[in-house]
N, C-alpha and C. Protein backbone atom coordinates (compact mmCIF):
# COMPACT_ATOMS: atom_id res chain seq x y z
N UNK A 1 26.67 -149.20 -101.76
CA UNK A 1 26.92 -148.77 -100.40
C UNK A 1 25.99 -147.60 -100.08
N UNK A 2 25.07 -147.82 -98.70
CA UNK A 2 24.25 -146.48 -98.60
C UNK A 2 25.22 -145.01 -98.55
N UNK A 3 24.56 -144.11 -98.16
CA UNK A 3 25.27 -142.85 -97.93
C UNK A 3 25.40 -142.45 -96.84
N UNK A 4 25.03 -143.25 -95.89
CA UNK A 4 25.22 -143.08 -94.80
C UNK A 4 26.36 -144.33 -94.59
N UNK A 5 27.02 -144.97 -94.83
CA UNK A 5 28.32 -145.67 -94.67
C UNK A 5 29.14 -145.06 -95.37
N UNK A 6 28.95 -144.62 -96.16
CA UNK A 6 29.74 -143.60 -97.38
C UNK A 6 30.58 -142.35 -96.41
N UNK A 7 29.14 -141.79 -95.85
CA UNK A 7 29.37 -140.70 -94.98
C UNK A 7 30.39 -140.86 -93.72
N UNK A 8 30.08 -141.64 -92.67
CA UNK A 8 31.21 -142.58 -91.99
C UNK A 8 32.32 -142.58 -92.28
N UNK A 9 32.74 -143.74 -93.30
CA UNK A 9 34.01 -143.93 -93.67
C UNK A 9 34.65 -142.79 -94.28
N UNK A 10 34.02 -141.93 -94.93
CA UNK A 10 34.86 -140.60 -95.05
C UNK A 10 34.91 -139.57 -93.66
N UNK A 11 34.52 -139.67 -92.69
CA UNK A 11 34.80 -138.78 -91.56
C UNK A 11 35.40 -139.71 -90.86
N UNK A 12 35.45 -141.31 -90.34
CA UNK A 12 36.85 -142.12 -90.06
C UNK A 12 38.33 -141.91 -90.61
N UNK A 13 38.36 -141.57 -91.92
CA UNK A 13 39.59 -141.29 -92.91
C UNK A 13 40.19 -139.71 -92.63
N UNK A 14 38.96 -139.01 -92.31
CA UNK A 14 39.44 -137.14 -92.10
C UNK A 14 40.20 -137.04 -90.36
N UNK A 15 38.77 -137.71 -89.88
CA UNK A 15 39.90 -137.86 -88.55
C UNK A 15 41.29 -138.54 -88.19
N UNK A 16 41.07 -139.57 -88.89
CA UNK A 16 42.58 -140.54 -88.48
C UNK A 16 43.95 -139.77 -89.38
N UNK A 17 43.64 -138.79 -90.35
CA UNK A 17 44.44 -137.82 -90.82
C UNK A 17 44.67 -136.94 -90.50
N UNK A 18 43.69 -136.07 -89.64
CA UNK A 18 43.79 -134.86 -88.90
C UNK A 18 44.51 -135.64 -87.59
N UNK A 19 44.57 -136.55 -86.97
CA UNK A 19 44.88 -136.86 -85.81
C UNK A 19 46.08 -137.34 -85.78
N UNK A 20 46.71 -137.83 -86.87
CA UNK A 20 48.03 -138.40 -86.78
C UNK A 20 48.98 -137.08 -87.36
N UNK A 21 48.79 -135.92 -87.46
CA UNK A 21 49.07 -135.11 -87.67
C UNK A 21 49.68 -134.02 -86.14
N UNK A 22 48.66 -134.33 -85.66
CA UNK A 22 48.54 -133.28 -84.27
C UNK A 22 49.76 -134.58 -83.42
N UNK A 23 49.21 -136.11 -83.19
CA UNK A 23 49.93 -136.98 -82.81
C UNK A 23 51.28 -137.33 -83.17
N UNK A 24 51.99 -137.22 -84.30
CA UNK A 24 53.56 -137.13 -84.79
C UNK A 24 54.13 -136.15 -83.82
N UNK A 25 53.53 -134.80 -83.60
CA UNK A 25 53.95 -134.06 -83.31
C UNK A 25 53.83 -133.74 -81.36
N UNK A 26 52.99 -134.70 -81.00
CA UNK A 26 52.56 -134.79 -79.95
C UNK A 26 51.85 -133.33 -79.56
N UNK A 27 50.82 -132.89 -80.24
CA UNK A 27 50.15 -131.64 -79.97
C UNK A 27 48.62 -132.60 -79.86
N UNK A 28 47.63 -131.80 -78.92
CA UNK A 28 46.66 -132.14 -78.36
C UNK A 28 45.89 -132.84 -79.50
N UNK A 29 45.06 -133.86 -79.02
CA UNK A 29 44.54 -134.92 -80.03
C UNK A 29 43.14 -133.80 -80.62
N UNK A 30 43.00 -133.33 -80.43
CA UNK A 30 41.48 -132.14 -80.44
C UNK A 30 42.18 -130.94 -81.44
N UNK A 31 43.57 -130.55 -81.88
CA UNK A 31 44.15 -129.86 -82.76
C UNK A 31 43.73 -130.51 -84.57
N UNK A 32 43.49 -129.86 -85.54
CA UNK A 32 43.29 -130.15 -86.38
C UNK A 32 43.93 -129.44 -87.16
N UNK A 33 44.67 -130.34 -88.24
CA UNK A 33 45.90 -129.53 -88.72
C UNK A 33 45.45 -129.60 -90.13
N UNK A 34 45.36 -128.47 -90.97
CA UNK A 34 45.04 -128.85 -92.75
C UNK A 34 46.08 -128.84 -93.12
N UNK A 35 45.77 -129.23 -94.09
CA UNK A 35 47.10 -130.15 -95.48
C UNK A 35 47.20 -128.39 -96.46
N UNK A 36 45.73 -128.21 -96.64
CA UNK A 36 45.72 -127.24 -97.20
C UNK A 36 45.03 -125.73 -96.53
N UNK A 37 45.65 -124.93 -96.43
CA UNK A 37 44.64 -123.79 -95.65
C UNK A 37 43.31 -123.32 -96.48
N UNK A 38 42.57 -122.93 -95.73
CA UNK A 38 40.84 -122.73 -95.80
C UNK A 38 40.90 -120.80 -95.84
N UNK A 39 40.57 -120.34 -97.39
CA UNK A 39 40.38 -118.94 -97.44
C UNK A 39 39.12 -118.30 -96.74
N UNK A 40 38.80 -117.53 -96.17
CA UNK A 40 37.41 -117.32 -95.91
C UNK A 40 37.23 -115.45 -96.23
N UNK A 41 36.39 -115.09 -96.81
CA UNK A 41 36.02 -113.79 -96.99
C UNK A 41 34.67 -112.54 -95.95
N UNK A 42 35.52 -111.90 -95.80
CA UNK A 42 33.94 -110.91 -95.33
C UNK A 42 33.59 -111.92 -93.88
N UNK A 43 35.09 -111.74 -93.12
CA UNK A 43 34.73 -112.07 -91.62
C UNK A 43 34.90 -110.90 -90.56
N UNK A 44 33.30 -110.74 -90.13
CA UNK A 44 33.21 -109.60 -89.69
C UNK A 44 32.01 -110.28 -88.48
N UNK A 45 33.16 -109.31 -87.48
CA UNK A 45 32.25 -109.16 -86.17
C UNK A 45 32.24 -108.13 -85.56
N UNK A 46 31.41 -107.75 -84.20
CA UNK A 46 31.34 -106.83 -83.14
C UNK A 46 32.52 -106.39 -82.01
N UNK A 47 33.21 -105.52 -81.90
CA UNK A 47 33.57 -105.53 -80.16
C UNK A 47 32.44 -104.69 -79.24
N UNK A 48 33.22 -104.24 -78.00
CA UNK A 48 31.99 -103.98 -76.72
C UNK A 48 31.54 -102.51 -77.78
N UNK A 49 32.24 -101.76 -78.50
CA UNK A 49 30.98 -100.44 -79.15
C UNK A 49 30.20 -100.62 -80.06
N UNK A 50 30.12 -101.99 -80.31
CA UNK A 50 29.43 -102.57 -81.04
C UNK A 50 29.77 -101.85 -82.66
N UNK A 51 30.80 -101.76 -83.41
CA UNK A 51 31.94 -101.47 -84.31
C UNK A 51 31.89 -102.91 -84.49
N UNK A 52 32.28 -103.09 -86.34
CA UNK A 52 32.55 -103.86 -86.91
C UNK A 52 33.67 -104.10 -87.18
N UNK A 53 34.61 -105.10 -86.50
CA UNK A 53 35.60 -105.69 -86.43
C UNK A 53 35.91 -106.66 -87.44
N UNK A 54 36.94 -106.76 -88.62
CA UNK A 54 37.03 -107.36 -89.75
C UNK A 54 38.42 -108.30 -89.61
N UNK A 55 38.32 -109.04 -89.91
CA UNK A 55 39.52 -110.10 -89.85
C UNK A 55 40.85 -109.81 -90.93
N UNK A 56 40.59 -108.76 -92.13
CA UNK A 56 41.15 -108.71 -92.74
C UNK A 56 42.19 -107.07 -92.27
N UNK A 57 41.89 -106.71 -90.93
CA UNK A 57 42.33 -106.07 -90.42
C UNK A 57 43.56 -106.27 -89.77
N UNK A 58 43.66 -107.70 -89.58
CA UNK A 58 45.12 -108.58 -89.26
C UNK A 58 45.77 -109.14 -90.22
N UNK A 59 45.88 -108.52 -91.16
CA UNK A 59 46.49 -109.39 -92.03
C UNK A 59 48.19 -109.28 -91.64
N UNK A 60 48.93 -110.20 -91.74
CA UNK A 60 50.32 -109.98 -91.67
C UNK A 60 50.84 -110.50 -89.77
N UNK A 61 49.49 -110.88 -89.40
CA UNK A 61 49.42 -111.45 -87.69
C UNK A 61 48.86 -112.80 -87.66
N UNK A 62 49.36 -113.69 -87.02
CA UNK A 62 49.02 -115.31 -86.47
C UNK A 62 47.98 -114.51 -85.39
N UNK A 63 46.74 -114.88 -86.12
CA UNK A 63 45.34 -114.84 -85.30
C UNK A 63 44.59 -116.46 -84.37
N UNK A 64 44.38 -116.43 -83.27
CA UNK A 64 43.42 -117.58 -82.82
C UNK A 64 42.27 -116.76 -83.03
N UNK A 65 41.22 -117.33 -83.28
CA UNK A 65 39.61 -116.64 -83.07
C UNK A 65 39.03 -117.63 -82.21
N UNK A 66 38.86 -117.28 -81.02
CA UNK A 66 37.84 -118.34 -79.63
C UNK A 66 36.69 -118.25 -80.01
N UNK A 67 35.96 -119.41 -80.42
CA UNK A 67 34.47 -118.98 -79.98
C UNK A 67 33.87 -119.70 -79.02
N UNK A 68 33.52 -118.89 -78.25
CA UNK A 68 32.81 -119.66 -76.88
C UNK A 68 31.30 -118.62 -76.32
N UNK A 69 30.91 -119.50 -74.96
CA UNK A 69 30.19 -118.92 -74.32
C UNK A 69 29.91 -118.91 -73.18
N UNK A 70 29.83 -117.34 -72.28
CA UNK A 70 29.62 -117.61 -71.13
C UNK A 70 28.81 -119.22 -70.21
N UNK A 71 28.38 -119.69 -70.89
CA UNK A 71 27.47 -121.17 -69.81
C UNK A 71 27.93 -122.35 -70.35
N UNK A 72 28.91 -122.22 -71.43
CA UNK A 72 29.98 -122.97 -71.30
C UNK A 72 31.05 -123.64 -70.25
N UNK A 73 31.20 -124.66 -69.91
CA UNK A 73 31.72 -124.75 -68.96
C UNK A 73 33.74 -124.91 -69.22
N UNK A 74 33.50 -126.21 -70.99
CA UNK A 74 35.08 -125.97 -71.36
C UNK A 74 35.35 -124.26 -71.33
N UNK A 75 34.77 -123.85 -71.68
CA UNK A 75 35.20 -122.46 -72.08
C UNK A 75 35.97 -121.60 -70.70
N UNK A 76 34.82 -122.05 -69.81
CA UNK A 76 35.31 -121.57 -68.63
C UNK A 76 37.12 -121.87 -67.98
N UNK A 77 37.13 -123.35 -68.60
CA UNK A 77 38.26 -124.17 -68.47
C UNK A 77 39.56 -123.36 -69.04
N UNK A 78 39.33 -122.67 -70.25
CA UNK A 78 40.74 -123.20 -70.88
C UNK A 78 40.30 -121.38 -71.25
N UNK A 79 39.84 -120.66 -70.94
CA UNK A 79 40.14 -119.19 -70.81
C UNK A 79 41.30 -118.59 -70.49
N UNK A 80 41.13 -119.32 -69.14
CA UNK A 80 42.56 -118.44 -68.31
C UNK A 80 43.89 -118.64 -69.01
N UNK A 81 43.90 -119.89 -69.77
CA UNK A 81 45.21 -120.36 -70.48
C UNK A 81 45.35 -119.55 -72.03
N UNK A 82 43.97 -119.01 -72.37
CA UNK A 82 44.30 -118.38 -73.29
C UNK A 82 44.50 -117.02 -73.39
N UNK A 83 44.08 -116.28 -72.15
CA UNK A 83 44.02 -115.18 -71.47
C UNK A 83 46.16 -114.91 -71.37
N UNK A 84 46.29 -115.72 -71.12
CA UNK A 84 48.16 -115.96 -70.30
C UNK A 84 48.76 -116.24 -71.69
N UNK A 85 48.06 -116.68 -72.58
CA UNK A 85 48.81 -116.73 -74.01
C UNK A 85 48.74 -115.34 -74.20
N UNK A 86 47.81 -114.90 -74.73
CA UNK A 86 47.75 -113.73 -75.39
C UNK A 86 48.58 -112.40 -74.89
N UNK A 87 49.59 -112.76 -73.46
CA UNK A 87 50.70 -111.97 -73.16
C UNK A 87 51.80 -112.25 -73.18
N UNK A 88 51.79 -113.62 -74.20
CA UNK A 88 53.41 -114.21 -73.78
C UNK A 88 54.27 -113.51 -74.84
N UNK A 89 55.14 -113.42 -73.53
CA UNK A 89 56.25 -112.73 -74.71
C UNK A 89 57.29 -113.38 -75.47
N UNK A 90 56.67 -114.44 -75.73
CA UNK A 90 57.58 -115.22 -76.48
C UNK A 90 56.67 -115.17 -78.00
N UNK A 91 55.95 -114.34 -77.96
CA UNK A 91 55.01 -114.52 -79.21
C UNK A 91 54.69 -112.72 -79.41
N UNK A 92 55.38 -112.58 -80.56
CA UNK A 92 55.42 -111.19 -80.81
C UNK A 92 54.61 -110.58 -82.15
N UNK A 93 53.90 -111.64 -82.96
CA UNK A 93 52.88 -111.40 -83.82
C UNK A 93 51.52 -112.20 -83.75
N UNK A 94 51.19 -112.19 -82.39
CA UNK A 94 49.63 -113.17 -82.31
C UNK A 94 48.55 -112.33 -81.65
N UNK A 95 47.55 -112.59 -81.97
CA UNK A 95 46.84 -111.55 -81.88
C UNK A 95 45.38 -112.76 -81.58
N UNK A 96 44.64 -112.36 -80.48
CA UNK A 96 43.58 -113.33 -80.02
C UNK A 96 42.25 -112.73 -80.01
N UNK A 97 41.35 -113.44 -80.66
CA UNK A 97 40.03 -112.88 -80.74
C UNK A 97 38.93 -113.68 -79.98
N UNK A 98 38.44 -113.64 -78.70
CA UNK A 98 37.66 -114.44 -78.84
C UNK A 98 36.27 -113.80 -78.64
N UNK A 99 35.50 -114.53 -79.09
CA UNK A 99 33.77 -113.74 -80.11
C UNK A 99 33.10 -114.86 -79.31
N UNK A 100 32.51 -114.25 -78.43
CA UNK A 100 31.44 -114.59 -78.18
C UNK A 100 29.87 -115.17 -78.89
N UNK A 101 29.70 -116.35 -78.81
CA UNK A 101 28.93 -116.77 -79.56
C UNK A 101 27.20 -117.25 -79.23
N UNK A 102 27.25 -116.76 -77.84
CA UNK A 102 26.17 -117.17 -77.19
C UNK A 102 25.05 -116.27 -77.15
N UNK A 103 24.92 -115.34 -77.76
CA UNK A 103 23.56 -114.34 -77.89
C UNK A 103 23.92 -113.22 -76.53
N UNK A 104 24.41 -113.06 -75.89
CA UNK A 104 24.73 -112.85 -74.35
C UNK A 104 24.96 -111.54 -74.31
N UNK A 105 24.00 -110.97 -73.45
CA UNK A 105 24.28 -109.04 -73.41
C UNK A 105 26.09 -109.26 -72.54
N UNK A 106 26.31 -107.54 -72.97
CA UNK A 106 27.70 -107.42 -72.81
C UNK A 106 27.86 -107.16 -71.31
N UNK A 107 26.99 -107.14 -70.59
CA UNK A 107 26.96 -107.24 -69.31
C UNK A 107 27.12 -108.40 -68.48
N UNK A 108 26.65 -109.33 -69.08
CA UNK A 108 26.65 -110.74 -68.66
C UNK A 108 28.64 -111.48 -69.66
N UNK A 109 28.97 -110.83 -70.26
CA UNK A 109 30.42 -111.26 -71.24
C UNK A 109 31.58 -110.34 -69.79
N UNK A 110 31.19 -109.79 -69.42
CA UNK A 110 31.95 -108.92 -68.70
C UNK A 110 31.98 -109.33 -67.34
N UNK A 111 30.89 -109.92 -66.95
CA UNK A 111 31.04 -110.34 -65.46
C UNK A 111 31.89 -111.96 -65.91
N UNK A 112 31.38 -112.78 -66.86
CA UNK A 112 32.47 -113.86 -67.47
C UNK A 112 33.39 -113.04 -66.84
N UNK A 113 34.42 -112.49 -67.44
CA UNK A 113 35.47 -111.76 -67.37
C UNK A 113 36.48 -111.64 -66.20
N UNK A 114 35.45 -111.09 -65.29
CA UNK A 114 35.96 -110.42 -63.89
C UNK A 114 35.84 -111.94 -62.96
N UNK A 115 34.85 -113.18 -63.49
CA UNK A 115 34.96 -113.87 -62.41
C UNK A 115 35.86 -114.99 -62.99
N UNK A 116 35.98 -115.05 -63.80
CA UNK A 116 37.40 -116.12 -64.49
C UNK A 116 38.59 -115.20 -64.64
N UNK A 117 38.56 -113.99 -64.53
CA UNK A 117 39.62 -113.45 -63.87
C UNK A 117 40.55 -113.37 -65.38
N UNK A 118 39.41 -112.71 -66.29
CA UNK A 118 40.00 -112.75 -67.56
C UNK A 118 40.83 -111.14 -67.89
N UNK A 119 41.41 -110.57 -67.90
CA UNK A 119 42.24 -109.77 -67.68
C UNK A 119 42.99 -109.42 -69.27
N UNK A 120 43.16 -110.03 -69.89
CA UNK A 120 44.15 -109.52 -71.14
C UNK A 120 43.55 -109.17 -72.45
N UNK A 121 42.25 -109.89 -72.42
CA UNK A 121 41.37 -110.09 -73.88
C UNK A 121 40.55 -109.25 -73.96
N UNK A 122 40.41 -109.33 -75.12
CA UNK A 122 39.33 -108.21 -75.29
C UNK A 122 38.15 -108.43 -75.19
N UNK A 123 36.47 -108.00 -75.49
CA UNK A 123 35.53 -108.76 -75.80
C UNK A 123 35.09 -108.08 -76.74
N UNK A 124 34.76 -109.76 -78.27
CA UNK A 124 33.81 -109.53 -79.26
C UNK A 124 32.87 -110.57 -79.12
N UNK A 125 32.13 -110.10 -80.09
CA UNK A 125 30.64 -111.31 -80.51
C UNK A 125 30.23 -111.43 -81.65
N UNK A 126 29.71 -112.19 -82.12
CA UNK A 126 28.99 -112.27 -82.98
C UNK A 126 27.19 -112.64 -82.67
N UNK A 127 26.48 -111.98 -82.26
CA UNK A 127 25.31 -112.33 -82.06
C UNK A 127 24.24 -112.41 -82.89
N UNK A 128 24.61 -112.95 -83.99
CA UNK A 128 23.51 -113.13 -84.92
C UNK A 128 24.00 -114.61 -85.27
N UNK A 129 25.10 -114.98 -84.61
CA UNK A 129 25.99 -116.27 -85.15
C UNK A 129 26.05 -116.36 -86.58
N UNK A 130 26.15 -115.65 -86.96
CA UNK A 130 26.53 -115.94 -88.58
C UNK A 130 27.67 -116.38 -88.92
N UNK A 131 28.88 -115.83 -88.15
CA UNK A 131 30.33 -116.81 -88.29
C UNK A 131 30.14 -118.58 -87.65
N UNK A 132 29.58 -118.42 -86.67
CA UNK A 132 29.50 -120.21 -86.27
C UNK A 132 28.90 -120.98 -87.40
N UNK A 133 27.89 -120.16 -88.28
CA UNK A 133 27.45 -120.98 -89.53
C UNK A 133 28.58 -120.96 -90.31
N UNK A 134 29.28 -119.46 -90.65
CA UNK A 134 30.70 -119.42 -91.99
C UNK A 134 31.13 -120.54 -91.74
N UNK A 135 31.71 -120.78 -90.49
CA UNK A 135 33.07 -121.76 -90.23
C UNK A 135 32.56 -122.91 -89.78
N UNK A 136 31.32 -123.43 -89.86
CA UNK A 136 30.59 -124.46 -89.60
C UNK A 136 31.09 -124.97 -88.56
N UNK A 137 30.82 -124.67 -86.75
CA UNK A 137 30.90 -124.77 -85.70
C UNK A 137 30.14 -125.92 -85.50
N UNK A 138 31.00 -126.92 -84.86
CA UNK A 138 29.91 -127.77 -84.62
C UNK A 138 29.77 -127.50 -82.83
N UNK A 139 29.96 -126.85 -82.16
CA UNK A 139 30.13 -126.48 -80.64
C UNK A 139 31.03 -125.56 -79.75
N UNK A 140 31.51 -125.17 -78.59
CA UNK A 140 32.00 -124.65 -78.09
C UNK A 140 32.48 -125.11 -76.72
N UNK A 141 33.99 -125.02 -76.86
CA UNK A 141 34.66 -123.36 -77.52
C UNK A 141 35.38 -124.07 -79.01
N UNK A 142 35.60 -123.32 -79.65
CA UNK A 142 36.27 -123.95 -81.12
C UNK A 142 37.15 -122.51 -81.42
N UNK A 143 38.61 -122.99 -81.44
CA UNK A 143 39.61 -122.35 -82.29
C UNK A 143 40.09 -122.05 -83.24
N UNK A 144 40.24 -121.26 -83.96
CA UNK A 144 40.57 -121.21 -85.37
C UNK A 144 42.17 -120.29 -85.37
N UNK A 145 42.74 -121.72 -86.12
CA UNK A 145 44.12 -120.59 -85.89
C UNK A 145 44.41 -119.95 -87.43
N UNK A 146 44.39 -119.29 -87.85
CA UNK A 146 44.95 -117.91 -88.73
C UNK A 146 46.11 -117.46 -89.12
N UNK A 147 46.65 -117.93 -90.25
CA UNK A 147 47.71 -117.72 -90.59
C UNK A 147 48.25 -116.15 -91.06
N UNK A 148 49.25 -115.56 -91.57
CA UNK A 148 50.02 -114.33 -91.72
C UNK A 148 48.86 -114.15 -92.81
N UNK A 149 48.83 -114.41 -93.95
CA UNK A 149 47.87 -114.60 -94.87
C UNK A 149 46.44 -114.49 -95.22
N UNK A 150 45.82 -114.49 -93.49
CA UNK A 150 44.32 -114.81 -93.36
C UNK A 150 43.82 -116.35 -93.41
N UNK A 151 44.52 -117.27 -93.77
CA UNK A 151 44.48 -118.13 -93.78
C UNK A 151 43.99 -119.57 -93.01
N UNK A 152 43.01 -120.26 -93.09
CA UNK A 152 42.75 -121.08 -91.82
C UNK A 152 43.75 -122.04 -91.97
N UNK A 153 44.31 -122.33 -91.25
CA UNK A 153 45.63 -123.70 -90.81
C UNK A 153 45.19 -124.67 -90.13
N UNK A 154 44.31 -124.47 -89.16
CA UNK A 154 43.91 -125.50 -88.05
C UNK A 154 43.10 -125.02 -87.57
N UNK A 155 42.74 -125.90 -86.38
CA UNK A 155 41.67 -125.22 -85.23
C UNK A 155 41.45 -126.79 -84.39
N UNK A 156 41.33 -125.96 -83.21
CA UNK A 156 41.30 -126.90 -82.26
C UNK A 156 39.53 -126.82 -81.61
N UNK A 157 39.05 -128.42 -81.76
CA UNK A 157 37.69 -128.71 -81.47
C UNK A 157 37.50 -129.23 -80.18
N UNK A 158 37.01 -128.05 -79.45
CA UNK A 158 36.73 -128.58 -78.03
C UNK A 158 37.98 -127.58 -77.30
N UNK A 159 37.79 -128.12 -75.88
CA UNK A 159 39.01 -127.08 -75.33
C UNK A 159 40.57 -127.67 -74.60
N UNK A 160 41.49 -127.00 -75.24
CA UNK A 160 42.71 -127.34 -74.82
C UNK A 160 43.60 -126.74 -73.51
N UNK A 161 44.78 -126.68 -72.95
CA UNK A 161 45.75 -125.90 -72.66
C UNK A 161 46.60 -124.93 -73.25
N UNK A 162 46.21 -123.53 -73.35
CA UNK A 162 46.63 -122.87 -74.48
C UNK A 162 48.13 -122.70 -73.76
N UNK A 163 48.20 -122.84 -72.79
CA UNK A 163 50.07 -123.30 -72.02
C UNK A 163 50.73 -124.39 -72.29
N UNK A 164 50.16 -125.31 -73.12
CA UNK A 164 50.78 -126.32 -73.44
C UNK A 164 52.10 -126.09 -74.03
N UNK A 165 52.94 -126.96 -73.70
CA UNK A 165 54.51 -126.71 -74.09
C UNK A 165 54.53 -126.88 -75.30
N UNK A 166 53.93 -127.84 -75.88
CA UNK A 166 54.32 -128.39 -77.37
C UNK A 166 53.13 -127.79 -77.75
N UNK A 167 52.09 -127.55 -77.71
CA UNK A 167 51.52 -126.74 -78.59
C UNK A 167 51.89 -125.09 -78.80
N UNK A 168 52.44 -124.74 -77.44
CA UNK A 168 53.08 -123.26 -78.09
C UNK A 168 54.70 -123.51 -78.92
N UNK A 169 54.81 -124.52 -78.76
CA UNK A 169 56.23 -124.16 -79.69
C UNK A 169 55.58 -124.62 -80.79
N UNK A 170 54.72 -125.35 -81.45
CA UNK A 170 54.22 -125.52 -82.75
C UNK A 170 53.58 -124.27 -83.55
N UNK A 171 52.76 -123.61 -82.28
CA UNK A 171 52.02 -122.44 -82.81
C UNK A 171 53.51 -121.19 -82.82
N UNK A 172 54.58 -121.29 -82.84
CA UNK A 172 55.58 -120.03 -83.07
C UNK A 172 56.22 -120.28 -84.63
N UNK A 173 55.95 -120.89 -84.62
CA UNK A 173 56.12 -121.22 -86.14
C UNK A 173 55.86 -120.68 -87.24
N UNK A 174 54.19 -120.11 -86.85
CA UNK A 174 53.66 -119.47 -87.63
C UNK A 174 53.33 -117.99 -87.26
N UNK A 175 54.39 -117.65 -86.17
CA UNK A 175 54.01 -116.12 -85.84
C UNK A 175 55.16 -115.24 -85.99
């Protein structure tokens, strides 16, 4: 068998496992749920003082990490829903990062902001993209959800409704 059918049928088998996972549960088909969580070390990014922001600074908090970019257009989409998460008070240990991944002065992340009417979040980046390589991004926006632990659990590829009913009662689970 070449390795390129090899290759295939093992990413047919990862998806139809990651997907009947998110699907039992009726959470968005674009959620990816591991069997086993993904450790990652020495995740470090920027906020606006350009300060190195470390992931291991949350430990003991259900983290999302957004990565998107202003000329993004999903991103543009599913902001505001994550913007309205990150105040719900039905979630009293989550904590939202989203890192900018587009090279993009902080002038241009900030008008994002004011014209999607982003209001709750903070702004980081990573502009050297060195995390989109860590976590092997294949595009944007991409979620990474973060367990108490540091832990990767999931992540959602592409962009969702972070108001979704059944996906916030799945994600309280772990906060």
């Amino acid at each position: 068998m070449s390795n390129l059918i090899k290759f295939f049928i093992t990413v047919i088998i990862i998806f139809s496992t990651f997907s009947s996972h998110s699907k039992d549960l009726n959470l968005p088909k674009n959620l990816i749920i591991y069997e086993k969580p993904k450790e990652y070390k020495d995740v470090v990014f920027k906020n606006t003082l350009e300060k190195d922001v470390n992931l291991i600074d949350y430990d003991g908090q259900l983290v999302l990490i957004n990565f998107w970019a202003t000329w993004c257009e999903p991103c543009k989409e599913e902001m505001p829903s994550l913007d309205k998460l990150s105040v719900d008070i039905n979630f009293n240990n989550l904590e939202i990062l989203p890192i900018n991944i587009g090279q993009e002065k902080i002038n241009k992340i900030k008008d994002f902001y004011i014209e999607n009417n982003i209001e709750n979040l903070d702004i980081y980046y990573d502009s050297d993209v060195r995390l989109a390589k860590k976590f092997l991004l294949r595009g944007v926006p991409t979620t990474l959800i973060i367990n108490k632990d540091g832990e990767e659990i999931g992540r959602v590829v592409g962009s969702i409704d972070f108001q979704g009913k059944n996906f916030k009662a799945w994600l309280q689970n772990f906060d």
